[in-house]
C-alpha atoms as a PDB file:
ATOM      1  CA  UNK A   1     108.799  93.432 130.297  1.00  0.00           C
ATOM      2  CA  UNK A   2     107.312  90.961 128.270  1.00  0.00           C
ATOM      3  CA  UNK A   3     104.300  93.691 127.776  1.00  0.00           C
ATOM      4  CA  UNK A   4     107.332  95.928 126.119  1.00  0.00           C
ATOM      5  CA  UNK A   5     108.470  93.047 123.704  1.00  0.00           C
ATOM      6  CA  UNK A   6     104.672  92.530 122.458  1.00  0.00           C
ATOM      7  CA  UNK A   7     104.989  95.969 121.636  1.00  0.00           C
ATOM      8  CA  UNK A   8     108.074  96.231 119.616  1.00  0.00           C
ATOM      9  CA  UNK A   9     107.222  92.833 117.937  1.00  0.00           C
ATOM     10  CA  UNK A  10     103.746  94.424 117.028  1.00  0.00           C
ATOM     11  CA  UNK A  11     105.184  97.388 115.762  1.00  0.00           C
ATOM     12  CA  UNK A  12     108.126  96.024 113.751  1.00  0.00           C
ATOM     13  CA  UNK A  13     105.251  93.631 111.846  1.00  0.00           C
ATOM     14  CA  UNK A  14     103.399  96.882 111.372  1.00  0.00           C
ATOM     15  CA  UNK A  15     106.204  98.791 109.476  1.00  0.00           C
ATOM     16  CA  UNK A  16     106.941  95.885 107.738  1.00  0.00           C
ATOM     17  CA  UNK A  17     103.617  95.388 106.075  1.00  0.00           C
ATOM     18  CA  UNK A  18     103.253  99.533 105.247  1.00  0.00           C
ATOM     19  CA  UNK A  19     106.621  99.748 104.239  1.00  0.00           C
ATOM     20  CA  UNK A  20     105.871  96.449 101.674  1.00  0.00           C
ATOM     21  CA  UNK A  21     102.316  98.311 100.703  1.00  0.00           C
ATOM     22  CA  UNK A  22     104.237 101.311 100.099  1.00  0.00           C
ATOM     23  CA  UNK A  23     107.221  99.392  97.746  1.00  0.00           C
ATOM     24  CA  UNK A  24     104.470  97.316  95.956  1.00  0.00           C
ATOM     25  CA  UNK A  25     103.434  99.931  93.153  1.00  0.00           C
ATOM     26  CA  UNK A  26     106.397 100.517  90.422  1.00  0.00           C
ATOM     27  CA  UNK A  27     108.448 103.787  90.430  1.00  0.00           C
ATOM     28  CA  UNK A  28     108.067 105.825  86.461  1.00  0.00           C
ATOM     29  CA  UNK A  29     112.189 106.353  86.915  1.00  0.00           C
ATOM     30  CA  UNK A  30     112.415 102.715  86.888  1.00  0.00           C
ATOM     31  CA  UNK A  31     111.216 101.949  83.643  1.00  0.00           C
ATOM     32  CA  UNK A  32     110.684 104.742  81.690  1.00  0.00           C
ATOM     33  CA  UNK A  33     113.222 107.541  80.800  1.00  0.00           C
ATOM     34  CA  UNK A  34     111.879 110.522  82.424  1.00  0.00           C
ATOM     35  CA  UNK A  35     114.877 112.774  80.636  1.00  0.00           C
ATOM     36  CA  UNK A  36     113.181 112.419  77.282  1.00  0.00           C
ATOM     37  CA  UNK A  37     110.204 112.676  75.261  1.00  0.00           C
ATOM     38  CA  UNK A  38     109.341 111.726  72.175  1.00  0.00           C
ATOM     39  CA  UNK A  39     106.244 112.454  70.057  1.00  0.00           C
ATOM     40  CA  UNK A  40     105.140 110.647  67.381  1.00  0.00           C
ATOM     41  CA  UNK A  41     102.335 110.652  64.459  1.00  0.00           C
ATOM     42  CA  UNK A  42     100.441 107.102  64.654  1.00  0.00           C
ATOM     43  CA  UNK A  43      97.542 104.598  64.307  1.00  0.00           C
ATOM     44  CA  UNK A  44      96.260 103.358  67.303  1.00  0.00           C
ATOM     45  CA  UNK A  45      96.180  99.810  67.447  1.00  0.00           C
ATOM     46  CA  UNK A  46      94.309  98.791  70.837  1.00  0.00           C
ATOM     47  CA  UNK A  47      93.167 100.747  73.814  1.00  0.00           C
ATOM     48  CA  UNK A  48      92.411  99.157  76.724  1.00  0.00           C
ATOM     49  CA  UNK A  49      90.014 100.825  79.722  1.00  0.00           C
ATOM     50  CA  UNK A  50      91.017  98.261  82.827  1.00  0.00           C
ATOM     51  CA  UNK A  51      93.289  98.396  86.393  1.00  0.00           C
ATOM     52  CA  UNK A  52      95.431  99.336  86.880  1.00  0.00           C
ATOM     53  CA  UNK A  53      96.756 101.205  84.078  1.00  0.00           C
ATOM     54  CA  UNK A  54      95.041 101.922  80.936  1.00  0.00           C
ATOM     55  CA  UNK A  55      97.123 101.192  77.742  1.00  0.00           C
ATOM     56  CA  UNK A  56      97.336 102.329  74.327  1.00  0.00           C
ATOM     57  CA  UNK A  57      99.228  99.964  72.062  1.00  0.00           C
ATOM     58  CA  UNK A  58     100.086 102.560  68.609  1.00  0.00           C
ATOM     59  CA  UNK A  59     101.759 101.723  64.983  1.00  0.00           C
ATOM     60  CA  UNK A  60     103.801 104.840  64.079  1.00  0.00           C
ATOM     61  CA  UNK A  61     104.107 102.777  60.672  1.00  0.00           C
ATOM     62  CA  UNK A  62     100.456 102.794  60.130  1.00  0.00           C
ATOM     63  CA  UNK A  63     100.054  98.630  60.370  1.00  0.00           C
ATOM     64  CA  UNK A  64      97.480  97.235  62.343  1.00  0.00           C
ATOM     65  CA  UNK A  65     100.276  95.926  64.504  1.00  0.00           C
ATOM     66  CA  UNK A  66     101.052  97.211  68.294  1.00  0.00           C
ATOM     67  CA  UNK A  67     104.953  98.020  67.411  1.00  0.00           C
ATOM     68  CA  UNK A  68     104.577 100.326  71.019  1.00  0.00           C
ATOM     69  CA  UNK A  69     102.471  99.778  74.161  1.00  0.00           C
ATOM     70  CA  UNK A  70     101.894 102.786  75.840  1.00  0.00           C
ATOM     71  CA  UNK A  71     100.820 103.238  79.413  1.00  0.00           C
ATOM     72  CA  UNK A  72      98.465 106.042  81.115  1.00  0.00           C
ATOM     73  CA  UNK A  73      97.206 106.553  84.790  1.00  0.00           C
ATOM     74  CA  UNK A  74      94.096 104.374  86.107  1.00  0.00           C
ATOM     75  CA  UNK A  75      90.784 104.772  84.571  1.00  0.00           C
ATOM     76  CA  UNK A  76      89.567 107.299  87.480  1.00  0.00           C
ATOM     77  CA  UNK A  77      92.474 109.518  87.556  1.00  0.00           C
ATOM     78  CA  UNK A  78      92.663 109.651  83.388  1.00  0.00           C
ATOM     79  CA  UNK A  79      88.724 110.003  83.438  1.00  0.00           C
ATOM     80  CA  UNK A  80      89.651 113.193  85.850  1.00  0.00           C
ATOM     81  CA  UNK A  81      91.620 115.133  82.806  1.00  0.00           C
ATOM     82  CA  UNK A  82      88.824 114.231  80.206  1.00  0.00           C
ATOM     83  CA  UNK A  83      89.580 110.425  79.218  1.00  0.00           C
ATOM     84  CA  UNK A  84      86.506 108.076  78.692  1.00  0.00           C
ATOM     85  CA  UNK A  85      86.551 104.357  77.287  1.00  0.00           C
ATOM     86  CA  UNK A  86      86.015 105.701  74.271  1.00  0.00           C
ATOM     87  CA  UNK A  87      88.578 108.496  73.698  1.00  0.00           C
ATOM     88  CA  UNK A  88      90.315 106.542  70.938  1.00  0.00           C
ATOM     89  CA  UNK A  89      89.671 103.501  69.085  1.00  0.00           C
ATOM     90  CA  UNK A  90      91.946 101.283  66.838  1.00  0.00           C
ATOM     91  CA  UNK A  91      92.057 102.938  63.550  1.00  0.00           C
ATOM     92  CA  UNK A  92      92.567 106.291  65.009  1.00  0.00           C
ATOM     93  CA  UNK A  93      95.893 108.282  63.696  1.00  0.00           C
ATOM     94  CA  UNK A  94      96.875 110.478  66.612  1.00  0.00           C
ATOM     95  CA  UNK A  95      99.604 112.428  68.080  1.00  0.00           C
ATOM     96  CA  UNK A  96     101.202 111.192  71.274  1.00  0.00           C
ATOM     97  CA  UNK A  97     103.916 112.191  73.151  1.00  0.00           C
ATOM     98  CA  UNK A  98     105.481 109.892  75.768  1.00  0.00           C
ATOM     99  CA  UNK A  99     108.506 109.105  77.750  1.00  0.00           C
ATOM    100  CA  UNK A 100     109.891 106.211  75.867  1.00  0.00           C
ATOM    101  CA  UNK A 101     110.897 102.859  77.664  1.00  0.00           C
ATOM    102  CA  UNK A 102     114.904 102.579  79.081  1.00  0.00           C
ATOM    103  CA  UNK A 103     117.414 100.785  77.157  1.00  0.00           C
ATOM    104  CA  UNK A 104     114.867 100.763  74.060  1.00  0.00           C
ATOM    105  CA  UNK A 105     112.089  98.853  75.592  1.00  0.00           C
ATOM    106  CA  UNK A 106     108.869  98.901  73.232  1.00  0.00           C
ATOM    107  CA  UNK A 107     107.012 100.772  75.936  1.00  0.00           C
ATOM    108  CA  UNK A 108     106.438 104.486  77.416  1.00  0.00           C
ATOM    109  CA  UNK A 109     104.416 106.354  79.658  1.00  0.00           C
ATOM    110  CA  UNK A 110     101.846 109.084  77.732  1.00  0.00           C
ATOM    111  CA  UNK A 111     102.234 112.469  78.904  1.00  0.00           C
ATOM    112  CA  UNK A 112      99.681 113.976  76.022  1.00  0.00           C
ATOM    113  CA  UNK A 113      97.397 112.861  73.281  1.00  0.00           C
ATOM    114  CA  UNK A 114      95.868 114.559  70.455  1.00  0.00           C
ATOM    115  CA  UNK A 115      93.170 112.893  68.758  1.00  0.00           C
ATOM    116  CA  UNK A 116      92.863 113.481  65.285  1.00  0.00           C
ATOM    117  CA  UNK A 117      90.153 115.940  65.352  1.00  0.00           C
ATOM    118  CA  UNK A 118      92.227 118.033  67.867  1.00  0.00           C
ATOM    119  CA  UNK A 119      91.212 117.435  70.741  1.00  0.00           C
ATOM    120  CA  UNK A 120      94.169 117.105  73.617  1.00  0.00           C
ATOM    121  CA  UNK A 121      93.996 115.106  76.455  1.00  0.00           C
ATOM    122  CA  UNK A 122      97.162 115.072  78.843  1.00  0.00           C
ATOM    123  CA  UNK A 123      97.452 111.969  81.112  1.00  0.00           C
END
């Protein structure tokens, strides 16, 4: 008997700790609004190649200013659809379209980039 209650007690601590692992990493829907997307002419004010997510802050006013921080995938998985570390820099005018932030957050998740000599890169 007691053999049996090791044995549940294990396993319970065990799909605790994968359901927690699993529950750690935010959902898109949570953040973002998935229903729309937006695309937008502007200057790229920072771009930043770390983990977990690399981000793009833009100006769509042309200022040197990040008025919009934009997320992507992790370095490996962008570098996968043709991203490097050096893609864009600030300075850069592109064309990105995103899923904007919920309830007008400054943020959004890029679905496609287009550099400005034409090149597209899709996250």
């Amino acid at each position: 008997m007691r053999d049996r209650v090791q044995c549940v007690v294990a396993g319970t601590i065990v799909a605790f700790f994968i359901s927690t692992v699993a529950l750690a990493h935010h959902g898109a829907a949570s953040i973002y609004d998935l229903s729309k997307e937006t695309t937008i002419k502007a200057t790229v004010t920072e771009y930043v190649w770390t983990n977990p997510h690399v981000e793009i802050g833009i100006s769509p006013n042309g200022g040197t200013t990040t008025e919009l921080l934009l997320e992507l995938g992790s370095p490996p998985n962008i570098r996968n659809r043709g991203w490097t570390s050096r893609s864009v820099k600030p300075g850069d005018v592109v064309t990105v379209t995103f899923h904007p932030g919920l309830r007008g957050a400054k943020i959004g998740v890029v679905m496609k980039l287009i550099t400005a000599d034409g090149k597209e890169l899709r996250a």
